[in-house]
C-alpha atoms as a PDB file:
ATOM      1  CA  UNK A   1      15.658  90.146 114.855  1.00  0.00           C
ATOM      2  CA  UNK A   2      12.552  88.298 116.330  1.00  0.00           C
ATOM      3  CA  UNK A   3       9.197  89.005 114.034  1.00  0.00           C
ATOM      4  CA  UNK A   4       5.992  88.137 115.804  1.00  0.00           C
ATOM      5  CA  UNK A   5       3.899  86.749 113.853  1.00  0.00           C
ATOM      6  CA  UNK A   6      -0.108  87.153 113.701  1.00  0.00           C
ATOM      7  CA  UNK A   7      -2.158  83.832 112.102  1.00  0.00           C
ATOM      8  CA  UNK A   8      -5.279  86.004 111.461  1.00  0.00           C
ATOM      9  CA  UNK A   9      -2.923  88.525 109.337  1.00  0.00           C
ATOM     10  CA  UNK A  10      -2.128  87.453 105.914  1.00  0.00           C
ATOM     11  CA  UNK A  11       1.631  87.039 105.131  1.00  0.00           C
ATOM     12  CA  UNK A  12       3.619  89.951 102.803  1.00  0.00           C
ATOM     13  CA  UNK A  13       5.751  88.574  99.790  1.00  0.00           C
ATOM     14  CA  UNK A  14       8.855  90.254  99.726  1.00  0.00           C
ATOM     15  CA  UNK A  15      10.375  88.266  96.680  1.00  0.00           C
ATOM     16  CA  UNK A  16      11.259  90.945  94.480  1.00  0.00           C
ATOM     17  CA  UNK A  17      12.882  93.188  97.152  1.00  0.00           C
ATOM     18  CA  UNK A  18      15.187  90.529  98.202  1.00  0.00           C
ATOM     19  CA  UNK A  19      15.999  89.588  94.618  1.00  0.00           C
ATOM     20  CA  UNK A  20      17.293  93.355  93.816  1.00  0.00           C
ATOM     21  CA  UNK A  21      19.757  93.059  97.351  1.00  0.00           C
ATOM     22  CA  UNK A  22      21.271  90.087  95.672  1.00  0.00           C
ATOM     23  CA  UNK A  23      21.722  92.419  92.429  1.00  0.00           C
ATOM     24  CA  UNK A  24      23.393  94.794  94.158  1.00  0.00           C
ATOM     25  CA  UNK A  25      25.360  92.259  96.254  1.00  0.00           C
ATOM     26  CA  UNK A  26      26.472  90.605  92.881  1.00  0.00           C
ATOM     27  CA  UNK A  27      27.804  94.041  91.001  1.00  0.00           C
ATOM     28  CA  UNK A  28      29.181  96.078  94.077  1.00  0.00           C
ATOM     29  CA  UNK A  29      31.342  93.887  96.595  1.00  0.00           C
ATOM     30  CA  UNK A  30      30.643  93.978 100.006  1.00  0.00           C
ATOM     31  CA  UNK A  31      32.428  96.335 103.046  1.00  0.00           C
ATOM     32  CA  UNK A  32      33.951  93.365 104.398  1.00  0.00           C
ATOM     33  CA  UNK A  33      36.022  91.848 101.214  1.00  0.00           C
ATOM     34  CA  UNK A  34      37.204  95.248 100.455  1.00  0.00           C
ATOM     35  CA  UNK A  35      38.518  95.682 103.916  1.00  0.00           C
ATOM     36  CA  UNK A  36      40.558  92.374 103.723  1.00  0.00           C
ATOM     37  CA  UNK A  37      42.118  93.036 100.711  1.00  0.00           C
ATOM     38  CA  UNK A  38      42.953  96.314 101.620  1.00  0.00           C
ATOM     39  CA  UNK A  39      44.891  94.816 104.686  1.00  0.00           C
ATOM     40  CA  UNK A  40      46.376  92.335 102.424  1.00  0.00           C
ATOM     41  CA  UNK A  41      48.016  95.070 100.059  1.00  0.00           C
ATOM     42  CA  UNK A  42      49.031  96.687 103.104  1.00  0.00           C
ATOM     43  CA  UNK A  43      50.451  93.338 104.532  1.00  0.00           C
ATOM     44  CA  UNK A  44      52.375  92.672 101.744  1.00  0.00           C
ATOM     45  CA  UNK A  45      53.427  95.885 101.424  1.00  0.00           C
ATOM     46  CA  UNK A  46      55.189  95.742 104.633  1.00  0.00           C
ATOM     47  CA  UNK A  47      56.651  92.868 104.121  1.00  0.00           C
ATOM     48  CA  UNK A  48      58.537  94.048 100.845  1.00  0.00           C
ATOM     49  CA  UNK A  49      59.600  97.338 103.494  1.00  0.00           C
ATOM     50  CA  UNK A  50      60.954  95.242 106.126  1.00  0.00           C
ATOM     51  CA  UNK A  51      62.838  92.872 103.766  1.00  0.00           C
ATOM     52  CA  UNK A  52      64.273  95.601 101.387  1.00  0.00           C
ATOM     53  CA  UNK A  53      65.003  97.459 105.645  1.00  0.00           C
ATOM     54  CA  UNK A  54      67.124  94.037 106.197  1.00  0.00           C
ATOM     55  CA  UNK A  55      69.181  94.154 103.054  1.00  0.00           C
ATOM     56  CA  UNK A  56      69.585  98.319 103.178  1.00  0.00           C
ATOM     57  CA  UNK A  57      70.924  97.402 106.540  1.00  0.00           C
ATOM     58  CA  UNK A  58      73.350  94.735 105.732  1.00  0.00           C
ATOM     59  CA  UNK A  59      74.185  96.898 102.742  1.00  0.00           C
ATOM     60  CA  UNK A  60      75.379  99.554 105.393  1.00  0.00           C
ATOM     61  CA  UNK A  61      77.069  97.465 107.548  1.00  0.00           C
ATOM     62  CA  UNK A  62      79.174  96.288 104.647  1.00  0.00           C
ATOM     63  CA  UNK A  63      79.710  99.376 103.504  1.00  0.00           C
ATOM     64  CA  UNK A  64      80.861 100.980 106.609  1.00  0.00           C
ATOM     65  CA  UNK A  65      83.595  97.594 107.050  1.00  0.00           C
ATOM     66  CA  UNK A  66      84.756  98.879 103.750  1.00  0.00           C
ATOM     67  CA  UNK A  67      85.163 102.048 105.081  1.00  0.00           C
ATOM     68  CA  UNK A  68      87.224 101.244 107.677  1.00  0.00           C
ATOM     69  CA  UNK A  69      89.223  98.855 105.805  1.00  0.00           C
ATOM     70  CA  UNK A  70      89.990 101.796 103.418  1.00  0.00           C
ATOM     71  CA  UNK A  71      91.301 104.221 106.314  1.00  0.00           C
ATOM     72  CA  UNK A  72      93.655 101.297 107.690  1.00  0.00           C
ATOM     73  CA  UNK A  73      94.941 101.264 104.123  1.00  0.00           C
ATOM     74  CA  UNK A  74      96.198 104.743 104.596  1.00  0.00           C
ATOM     75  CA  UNK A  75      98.545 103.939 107.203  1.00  0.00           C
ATOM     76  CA  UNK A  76      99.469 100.568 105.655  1.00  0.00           C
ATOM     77  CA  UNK A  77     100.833 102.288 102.870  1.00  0.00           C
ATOM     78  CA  UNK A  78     102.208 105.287 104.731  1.00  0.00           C
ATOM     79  CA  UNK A  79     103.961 102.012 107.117  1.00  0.00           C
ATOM     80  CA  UNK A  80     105.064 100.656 103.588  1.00  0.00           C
ATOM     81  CA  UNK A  81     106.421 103.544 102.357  1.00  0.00           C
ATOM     82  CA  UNK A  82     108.390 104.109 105.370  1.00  0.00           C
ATOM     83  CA  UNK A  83     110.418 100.812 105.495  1.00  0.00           C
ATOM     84  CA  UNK A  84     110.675 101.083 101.427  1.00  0.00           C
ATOM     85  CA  UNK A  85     112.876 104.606 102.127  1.00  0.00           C
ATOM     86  CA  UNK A  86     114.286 102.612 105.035  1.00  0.00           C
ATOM     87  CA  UNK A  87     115.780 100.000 102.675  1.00  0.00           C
ATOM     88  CA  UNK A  88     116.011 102.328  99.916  1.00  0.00           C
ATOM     89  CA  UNK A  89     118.492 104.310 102.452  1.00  0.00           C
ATOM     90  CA  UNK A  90     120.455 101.429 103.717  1.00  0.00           C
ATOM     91  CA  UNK A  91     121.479 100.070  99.749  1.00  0.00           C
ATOM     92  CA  UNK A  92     122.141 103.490  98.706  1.00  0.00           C
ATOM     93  CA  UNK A  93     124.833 103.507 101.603  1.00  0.00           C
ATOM     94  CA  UNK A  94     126.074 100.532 100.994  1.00  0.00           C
ATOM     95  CA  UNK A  95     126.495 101.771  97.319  1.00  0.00           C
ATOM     96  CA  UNK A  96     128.190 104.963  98.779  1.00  0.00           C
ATOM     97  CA  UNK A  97     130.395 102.353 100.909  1.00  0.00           C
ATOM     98  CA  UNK A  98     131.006  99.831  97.709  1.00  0.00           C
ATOM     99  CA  UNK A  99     131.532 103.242  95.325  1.00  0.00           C
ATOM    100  CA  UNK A 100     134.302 104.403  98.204  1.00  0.00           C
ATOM    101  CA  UNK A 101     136.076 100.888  98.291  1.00  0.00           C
ATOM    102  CA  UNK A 102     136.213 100.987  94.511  1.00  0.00           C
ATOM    103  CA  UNK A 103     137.749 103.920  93.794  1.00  0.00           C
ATOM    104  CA  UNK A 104     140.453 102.949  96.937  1.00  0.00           C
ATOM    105  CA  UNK A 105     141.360 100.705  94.618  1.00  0.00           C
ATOM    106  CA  UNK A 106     141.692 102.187  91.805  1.00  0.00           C
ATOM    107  CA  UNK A 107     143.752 104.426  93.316  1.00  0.00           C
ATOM    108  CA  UNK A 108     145.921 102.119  94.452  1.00  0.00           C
ATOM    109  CA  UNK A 109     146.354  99.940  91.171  1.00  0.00           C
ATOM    110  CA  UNK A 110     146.678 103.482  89.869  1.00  0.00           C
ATOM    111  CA  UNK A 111     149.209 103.992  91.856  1.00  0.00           C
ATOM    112  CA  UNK A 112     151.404 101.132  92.010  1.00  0.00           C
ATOM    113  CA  UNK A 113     151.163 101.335  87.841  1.00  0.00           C
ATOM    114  CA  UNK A 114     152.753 104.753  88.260  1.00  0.00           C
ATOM    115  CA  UNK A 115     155.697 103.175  91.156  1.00  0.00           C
ATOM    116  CA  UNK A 116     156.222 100.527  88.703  1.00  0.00           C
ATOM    117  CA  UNK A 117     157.078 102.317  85.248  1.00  0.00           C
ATOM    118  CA  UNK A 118     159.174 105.081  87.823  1.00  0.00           C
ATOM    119  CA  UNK A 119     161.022 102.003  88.698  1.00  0.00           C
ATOM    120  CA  UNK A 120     161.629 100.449  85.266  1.00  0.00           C
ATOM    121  CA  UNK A 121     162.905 103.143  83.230  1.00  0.00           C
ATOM    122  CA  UNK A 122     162.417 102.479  79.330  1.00  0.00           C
ATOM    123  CA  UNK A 123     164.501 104.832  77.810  1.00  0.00           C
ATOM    124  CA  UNK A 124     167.796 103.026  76.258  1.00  0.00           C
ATOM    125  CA  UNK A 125     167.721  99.921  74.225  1.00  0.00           C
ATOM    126  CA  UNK A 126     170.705  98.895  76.786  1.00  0.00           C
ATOM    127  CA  UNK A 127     168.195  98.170  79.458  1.00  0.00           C
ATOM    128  CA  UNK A 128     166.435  96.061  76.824  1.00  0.00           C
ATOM    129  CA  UNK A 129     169.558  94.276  75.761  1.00  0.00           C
ATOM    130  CA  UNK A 130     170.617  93.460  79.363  1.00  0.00           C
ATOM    131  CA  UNK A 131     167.360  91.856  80.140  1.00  0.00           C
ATOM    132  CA  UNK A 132     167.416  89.576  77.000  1.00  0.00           C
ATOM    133  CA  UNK A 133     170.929  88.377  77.519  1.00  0.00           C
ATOM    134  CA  UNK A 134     169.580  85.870  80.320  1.00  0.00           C
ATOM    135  CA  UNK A 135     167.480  83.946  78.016  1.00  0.00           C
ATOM    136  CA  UNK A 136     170.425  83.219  75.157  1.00  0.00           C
ATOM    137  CA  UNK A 137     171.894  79.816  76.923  1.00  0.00           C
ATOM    138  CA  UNK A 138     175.106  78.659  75.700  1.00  0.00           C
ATOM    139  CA  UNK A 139     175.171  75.309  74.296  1.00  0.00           C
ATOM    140  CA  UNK A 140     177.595  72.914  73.069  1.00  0.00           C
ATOM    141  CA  UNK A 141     176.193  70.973  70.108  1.00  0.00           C
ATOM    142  CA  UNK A 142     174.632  72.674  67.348  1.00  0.00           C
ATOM    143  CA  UNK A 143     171.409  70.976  67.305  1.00  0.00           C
ATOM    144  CA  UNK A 144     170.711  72.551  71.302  1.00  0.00           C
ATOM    145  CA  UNK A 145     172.020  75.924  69.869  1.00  0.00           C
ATOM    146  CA  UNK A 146     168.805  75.595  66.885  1.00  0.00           C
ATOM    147  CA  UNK A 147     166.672  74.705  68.937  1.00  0.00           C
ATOM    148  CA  UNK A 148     167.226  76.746  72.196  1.00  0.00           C
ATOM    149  CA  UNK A 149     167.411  79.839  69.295  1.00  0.00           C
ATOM    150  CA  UNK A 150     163.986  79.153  68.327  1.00  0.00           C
ATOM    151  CA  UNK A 151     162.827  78.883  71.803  1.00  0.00           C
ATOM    152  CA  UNK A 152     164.166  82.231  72.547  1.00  0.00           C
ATOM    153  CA  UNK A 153     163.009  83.673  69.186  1.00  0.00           C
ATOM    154  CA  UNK A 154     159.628  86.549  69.314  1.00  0.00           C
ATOM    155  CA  UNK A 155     156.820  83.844  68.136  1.00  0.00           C
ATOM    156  CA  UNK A 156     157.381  82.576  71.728  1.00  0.00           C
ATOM    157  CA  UNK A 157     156.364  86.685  72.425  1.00  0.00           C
ATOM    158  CA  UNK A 158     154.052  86.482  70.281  1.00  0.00           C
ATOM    159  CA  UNK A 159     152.327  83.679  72.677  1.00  0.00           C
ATOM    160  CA  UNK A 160     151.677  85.679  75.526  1.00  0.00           C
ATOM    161  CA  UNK A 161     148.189  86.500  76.204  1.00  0.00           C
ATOM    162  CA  UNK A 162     146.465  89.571  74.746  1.00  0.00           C
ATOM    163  CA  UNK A 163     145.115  91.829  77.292  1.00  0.00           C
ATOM    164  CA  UNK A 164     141.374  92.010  77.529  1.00  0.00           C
ATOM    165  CA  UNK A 165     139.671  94.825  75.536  1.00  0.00           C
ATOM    166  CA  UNK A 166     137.665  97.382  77.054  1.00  0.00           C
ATOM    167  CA  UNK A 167     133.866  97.257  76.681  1.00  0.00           C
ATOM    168  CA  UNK A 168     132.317 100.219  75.807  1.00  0.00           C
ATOM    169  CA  UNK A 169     129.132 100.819  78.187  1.00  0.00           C
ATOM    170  CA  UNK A 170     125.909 100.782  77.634  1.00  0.00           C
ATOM    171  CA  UNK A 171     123.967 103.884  77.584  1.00  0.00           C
ATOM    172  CA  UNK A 172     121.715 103.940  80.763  1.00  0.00           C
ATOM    173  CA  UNK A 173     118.131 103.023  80.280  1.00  0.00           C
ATOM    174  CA  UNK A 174     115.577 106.385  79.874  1.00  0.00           C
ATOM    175  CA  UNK A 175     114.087 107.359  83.391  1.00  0.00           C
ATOM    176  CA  UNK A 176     110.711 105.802  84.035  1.00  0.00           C
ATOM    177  CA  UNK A 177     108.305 109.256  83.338  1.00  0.00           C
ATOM    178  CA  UNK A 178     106.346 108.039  86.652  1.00  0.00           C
ATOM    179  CA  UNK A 179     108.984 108.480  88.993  1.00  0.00           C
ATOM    180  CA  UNK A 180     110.424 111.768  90.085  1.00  0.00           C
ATOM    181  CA  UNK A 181     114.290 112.091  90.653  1.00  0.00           C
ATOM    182  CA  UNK A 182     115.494 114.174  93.934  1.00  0.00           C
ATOM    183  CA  UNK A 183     118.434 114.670  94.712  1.00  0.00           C
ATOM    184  CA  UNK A 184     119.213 115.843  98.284  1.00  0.00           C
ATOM    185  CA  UNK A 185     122.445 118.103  99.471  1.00  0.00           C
ATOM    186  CA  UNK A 186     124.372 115.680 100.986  1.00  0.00           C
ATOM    187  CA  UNK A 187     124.535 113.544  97.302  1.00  0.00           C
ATOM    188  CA  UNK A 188     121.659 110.947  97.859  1.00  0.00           C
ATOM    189  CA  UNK A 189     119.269 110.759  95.443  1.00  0.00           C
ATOM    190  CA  UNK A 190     116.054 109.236  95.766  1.00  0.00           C
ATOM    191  CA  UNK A 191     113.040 108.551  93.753  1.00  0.00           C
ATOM    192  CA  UNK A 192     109.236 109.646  94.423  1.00  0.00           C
ATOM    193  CA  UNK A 193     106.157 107.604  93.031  1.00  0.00           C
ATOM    194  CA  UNK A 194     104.418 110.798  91.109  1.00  0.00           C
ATOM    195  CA  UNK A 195     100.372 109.914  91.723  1.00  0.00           C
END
């Protein structure tokens, strides 16, 4: 603003009118400071938004991998669980096949005890006699005669090995309470994970 001055006019003191704007100025801040740190706040304000944006984001993104990762472990397991009863399958037939084999055997020591006493009847103490006779040897001297006599005497009987003694079994282990027993028509049995 341009004032014009007149010489002639004498000159206005405006001292204390100019001391009460610098009052004011001093207790009430001015338009222009309040503006900036209004945009500031603001400023900052949406830079905490955008970086708290970039980590909800992220946060997602992970989130959803997990996701993903979870469903895949559905069919893993369901894969897993298939070749388990696969294998679970095959051993149980080869039990079956073992269990068959076995008791063909038995059968036949079973049955070749049963030939065996039909063939050597133990009824008369002749039989018994008869077989004995072939280990008395004749001897000539007296001193063979003791001594083959205590060769064929029953300690030497009593030498023979003992047969083994039968073990009595163990008593099966309890079934585990988290596994379920089923047993199907054709004799399988299998066992179920209970959840």
């Amino acid at each position: 603003m341009t004032m014009i001055s007149d010489p002639d006019m004498p000159a206005i003191d405006i001292g204390p009118a100019t001391h009460t704007e610098e009052q004011a100025a001093v207790g009430k801040p001015s338009n222009a400071r309040m503006i900036g740190v209004v945009a500031a706040g603001a400023l900052l304000i949406t830079a905490v938004n955008i970086t708290a944006a970039v980590y909800f984001y992220r946060g997602i993104n992970d989130l959803r991998l997990v996701e993903r990762r979870l469903e895949q472990l559905g069919s893993f397991e369901q894969r897993i669980a298939a070749r388990l009863d696969t294998v679970n399958n095959g051993f149980q037939s080869r039990f079956e096949k073992l269990d068959s084999q076995l008791r063909g055997s038995f059968n036949e020591v079973k049955g070749s005890i049963a030939r065996l006493e039909q063939e050597l009847p133990l009824d008369s103490d002749d039989d018994m006699s008869s077989i004995a006779e072939p280990s008395v040897i004749t001897t000539s001297t007296m001193a063979e005669a003791a001594t083959d006599l205590e060769e064929a005497t029953e300690p030497s009987i009593v030498e023979a090995p003992r047969p083994p003694k039968k073990r009595i079994a163990a008593p099966p282990p309890a079934p585990n309470p988290s596994y379920q027993r089923i047993v199907q028509p054709d004799g399988k049995i299998h066992y179920k994970k209970i959840n």
